[in-house]
Each structure stands twice: as structure tokens, then as C-alpha cells.
C-alpha atoms as a PDB file:
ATOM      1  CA  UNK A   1      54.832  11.124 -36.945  1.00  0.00           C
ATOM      2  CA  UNK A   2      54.984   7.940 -39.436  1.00  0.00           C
ATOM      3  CA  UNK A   3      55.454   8.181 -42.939  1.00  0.00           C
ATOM      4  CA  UNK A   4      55.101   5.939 -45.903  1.00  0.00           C
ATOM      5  CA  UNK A   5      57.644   7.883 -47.991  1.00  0.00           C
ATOM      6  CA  UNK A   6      60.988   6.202 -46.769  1.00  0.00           C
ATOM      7  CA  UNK A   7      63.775   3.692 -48.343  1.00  0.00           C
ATOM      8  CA  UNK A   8      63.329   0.562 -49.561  1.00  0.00           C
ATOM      9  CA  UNK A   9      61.425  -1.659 -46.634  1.00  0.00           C
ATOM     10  CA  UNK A  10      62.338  -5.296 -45.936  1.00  0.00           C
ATOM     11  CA  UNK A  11      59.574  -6.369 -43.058  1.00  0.00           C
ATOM     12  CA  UNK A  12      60.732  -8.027 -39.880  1.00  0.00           C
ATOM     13  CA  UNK A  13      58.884 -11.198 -38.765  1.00  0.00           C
ATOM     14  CA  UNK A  14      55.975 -11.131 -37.222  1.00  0.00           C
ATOM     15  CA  UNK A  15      56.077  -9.732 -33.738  1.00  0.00           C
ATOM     16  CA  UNK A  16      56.129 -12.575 -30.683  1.00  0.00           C
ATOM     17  CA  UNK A  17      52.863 -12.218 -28.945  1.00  0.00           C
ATOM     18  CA  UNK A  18      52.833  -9.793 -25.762  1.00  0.00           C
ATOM     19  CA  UNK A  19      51.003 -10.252 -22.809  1.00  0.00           C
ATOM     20  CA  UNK A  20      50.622  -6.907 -20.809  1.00  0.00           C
ATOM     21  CA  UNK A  21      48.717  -6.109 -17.030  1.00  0.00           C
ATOM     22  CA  UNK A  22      45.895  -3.660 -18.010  1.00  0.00           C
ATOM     23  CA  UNK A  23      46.837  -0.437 -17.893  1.00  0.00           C
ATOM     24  CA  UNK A  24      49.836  -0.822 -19.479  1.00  0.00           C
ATOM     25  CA  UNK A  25      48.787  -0.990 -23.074  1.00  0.00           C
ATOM     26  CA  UNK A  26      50.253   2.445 -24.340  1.00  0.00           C
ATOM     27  CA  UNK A  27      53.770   0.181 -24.021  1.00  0.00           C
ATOM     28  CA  UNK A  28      52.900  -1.975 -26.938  1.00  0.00           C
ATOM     29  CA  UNK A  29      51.396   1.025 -29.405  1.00  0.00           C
ATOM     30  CA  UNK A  30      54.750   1.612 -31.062  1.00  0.00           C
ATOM     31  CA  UNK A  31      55.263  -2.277 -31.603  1.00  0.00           C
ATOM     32  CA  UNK A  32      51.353  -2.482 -33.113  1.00  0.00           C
ATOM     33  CA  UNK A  33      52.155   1.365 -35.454  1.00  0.00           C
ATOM     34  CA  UNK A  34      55.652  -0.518 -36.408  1.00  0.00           C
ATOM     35  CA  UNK A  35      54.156  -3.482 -37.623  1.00  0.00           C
ATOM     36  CA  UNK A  36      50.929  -1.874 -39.098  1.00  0.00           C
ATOM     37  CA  UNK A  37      53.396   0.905 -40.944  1.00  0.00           C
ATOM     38  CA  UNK A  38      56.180  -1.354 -41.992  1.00  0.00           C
ATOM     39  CA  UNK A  39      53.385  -3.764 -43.866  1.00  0.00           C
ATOM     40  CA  UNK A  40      51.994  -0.502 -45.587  1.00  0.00           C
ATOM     41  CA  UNK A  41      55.465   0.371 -46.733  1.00  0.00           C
ATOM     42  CA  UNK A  42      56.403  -2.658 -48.223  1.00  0.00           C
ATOM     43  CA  UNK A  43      52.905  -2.753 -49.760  1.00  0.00           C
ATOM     44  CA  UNK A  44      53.727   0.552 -51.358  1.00  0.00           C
ATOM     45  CA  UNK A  45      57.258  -0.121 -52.712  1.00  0.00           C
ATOM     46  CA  UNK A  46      55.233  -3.137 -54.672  1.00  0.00           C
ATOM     47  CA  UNK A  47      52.796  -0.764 -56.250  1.00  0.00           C
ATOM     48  CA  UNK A  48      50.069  -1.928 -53.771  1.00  0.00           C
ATOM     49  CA  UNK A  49      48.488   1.658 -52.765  1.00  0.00           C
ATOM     50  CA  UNK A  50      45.346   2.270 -50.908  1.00  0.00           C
ATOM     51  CA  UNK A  51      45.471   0.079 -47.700  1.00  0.00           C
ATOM     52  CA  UNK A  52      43.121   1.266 -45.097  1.00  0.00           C
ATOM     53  CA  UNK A  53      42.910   0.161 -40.829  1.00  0.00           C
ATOM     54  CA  UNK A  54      40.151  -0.675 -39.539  1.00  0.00           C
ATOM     55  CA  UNK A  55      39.200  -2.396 -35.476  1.00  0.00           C
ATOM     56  CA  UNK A  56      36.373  -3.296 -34.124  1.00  0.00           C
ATOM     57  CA  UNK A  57      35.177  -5.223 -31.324  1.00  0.00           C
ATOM     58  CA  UNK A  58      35.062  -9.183 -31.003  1.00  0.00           C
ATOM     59  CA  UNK A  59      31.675 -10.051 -29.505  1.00  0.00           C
ATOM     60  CA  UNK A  60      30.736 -13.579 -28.947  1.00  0.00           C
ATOM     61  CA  UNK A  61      27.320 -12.865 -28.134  1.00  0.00           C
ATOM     62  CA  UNK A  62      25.820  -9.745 -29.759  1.00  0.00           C
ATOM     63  CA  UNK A  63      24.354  -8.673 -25.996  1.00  0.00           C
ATOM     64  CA  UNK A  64      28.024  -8.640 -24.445  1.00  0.00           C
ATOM     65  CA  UNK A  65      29.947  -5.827 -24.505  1.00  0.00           C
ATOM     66  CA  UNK A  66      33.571  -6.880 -24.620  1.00  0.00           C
ATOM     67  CA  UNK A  67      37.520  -5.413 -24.136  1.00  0.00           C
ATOM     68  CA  UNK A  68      38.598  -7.937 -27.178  1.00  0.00           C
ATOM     69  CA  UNK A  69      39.236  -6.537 -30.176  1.00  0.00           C
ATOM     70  CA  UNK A  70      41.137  -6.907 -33.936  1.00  0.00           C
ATOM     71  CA  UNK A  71      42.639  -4.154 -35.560  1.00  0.00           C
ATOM     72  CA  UNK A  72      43.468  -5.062 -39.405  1.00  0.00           C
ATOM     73  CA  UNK A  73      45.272  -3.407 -42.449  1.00  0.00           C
ATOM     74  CA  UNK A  74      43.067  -3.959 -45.347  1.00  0.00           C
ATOM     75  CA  UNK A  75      44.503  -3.956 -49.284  1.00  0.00           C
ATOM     76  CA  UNK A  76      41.193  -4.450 -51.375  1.00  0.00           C
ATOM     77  CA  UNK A  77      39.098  -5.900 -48.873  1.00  0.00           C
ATOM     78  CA  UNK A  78      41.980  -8.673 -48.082  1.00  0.00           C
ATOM     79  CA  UNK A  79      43.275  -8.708 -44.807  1.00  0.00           C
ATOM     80  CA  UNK A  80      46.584  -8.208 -44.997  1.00  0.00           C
ATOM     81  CA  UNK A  81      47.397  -7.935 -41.284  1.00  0.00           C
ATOM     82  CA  UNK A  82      46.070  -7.821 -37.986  1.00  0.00           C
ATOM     83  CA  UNK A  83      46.572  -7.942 -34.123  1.00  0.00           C
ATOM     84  CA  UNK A  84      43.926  -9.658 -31.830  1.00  0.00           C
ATOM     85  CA  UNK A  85      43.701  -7.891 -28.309  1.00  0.00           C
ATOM     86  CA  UNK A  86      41.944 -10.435 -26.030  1.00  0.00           C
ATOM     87  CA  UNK A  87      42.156 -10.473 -22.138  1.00  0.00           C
ATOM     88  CA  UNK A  88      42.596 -13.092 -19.697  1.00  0.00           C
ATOM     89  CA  UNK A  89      40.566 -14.086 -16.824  1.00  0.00           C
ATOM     90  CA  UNK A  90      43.427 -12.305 -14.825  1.00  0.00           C
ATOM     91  CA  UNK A  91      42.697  -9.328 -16.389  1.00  0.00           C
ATOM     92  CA  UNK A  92      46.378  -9.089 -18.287  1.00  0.00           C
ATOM     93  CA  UNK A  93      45.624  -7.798 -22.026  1.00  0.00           C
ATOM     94  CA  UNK A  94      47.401 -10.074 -24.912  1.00  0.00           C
ATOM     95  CA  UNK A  95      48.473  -9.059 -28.821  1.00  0.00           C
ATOM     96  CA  UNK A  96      48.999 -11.264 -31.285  1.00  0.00           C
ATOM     97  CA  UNK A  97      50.113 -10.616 -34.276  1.00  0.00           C
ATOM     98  CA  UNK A  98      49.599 -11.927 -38.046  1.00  0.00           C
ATOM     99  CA  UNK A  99      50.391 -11.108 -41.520  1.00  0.00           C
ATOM    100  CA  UNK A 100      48.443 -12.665 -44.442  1.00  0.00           C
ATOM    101  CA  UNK A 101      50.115 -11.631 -47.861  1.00  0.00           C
ATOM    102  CA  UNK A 102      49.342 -14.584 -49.638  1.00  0.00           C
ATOM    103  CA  UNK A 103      47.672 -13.879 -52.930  1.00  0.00           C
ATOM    104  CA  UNK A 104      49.155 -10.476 -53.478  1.00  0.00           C
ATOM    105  CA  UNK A 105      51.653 -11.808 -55.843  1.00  0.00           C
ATOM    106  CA  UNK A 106      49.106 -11.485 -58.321  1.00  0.00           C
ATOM    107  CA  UNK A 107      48.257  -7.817 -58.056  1.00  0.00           C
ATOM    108  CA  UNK A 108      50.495  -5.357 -60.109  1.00  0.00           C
ATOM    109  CA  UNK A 109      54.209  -5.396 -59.597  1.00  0.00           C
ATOM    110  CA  UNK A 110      54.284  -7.300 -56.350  1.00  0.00           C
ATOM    111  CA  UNK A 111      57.312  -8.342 -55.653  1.00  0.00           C
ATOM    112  CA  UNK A 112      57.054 -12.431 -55.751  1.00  0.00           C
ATOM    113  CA  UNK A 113      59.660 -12.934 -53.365  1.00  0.00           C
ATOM    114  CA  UNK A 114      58.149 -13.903 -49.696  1.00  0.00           C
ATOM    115  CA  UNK A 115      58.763 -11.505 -46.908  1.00  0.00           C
ATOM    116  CA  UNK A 116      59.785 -12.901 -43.381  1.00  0.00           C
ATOM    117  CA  UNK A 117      56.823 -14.047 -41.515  1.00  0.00           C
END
């Protein structure tokens, strides 16, 4: 499906939030795998190997089961990017989107020159 071994990678900027009605969330699974892969390739072509996703749930109170939830790339237990899933009281589900790459410049052979945000 996605691979890691392809060209040279310049990232895009950070994907626009999207606002979807529930139910409709398998529309905006390529976008999140895009984003999530194309940060993990240009990670790799800078010698930064072993990132690892991880999501859980956002609970404000421990009791309360919730729909929100972040879904994050992880390079040596930084954070290197993420999408928050949070609904509205209308029930419509939202993404946003964030990259955090700040820092890595001083792991081995990254490439000091800033990506598009």
C-alpha cells in the first residue's frame, strides 16, 4: 500500500483543517496516511529512522468515554506530528493537523533547512 522507499520527499504544508458529518470519516484517511507517510519519508531521507504511530483517546474526565482522539508520529519520544479528531456539538467530526520538527536539526544528518509548515 504505502512505502517509505521512494524519491527524494519535499513535504507539503500542513493540511487545512477538515470538518466532516459523522459517518463520513473514511473520506479524510488518505489525507491523514499522506501526511503521516510523507513526514516519515522525509524523516528517513535525513537519517531519522525508527518513527512509530501511536492514538489514543482524549478524555477530559477519566469516567467519560469520548469520540476525540490524537493520532501522533513519534521520532524518539518527540512528537513529530499529529491530527486531533474532536467532534462538535452537531455531531460533525473535525481534523486538524500539526507538524512539530523543531529540534531535529540536531539529530544525525538532518537536513537544517525548514520544511513547509
Amino acid at each position: 500500500m504505502y512505502s517509505l522507499e521512494e524519491e527524494m520527499v519535499e513535504m507539503k504544508p500542513i493540511p487545512s483543517p477538515i470538518m466532516v458529518t459523522t459517518g463520513d470519516q473514511d473520506k479524510v484517511q488518505e489525507t491523514i496516511d499522506s501526511f503521516f507517510l510523507e513526514t516519515a519519508r522525509y524523516l528517513k531521507q535525513n537519517n531519522l529512522i525508527g518513527c512509530e504511530i501511536k492514538s489514543g483517546e482524549i478524555a477530559y474526565n477519566p469516567r467519560q468515554v469520548t469520540d476525540d482522539r490524537i493520532t501522533y508520529l513519534l521520532y524518539q519520544d518527540q512528537v513529530v506530528a499529529g491530527v486531533l479528531e474532536t467532534r462538535t456539538e452537531f455531531n460533525h467530526v473535525c481534523y486538524t493537523f500539526f507538524r512539530n520538527l523543531e529540534g531535529l536539526e540536531k539529530k544525525s544528518g538532518f537536513n537544517s533547512q525548514k520544511p513547509k509548515n
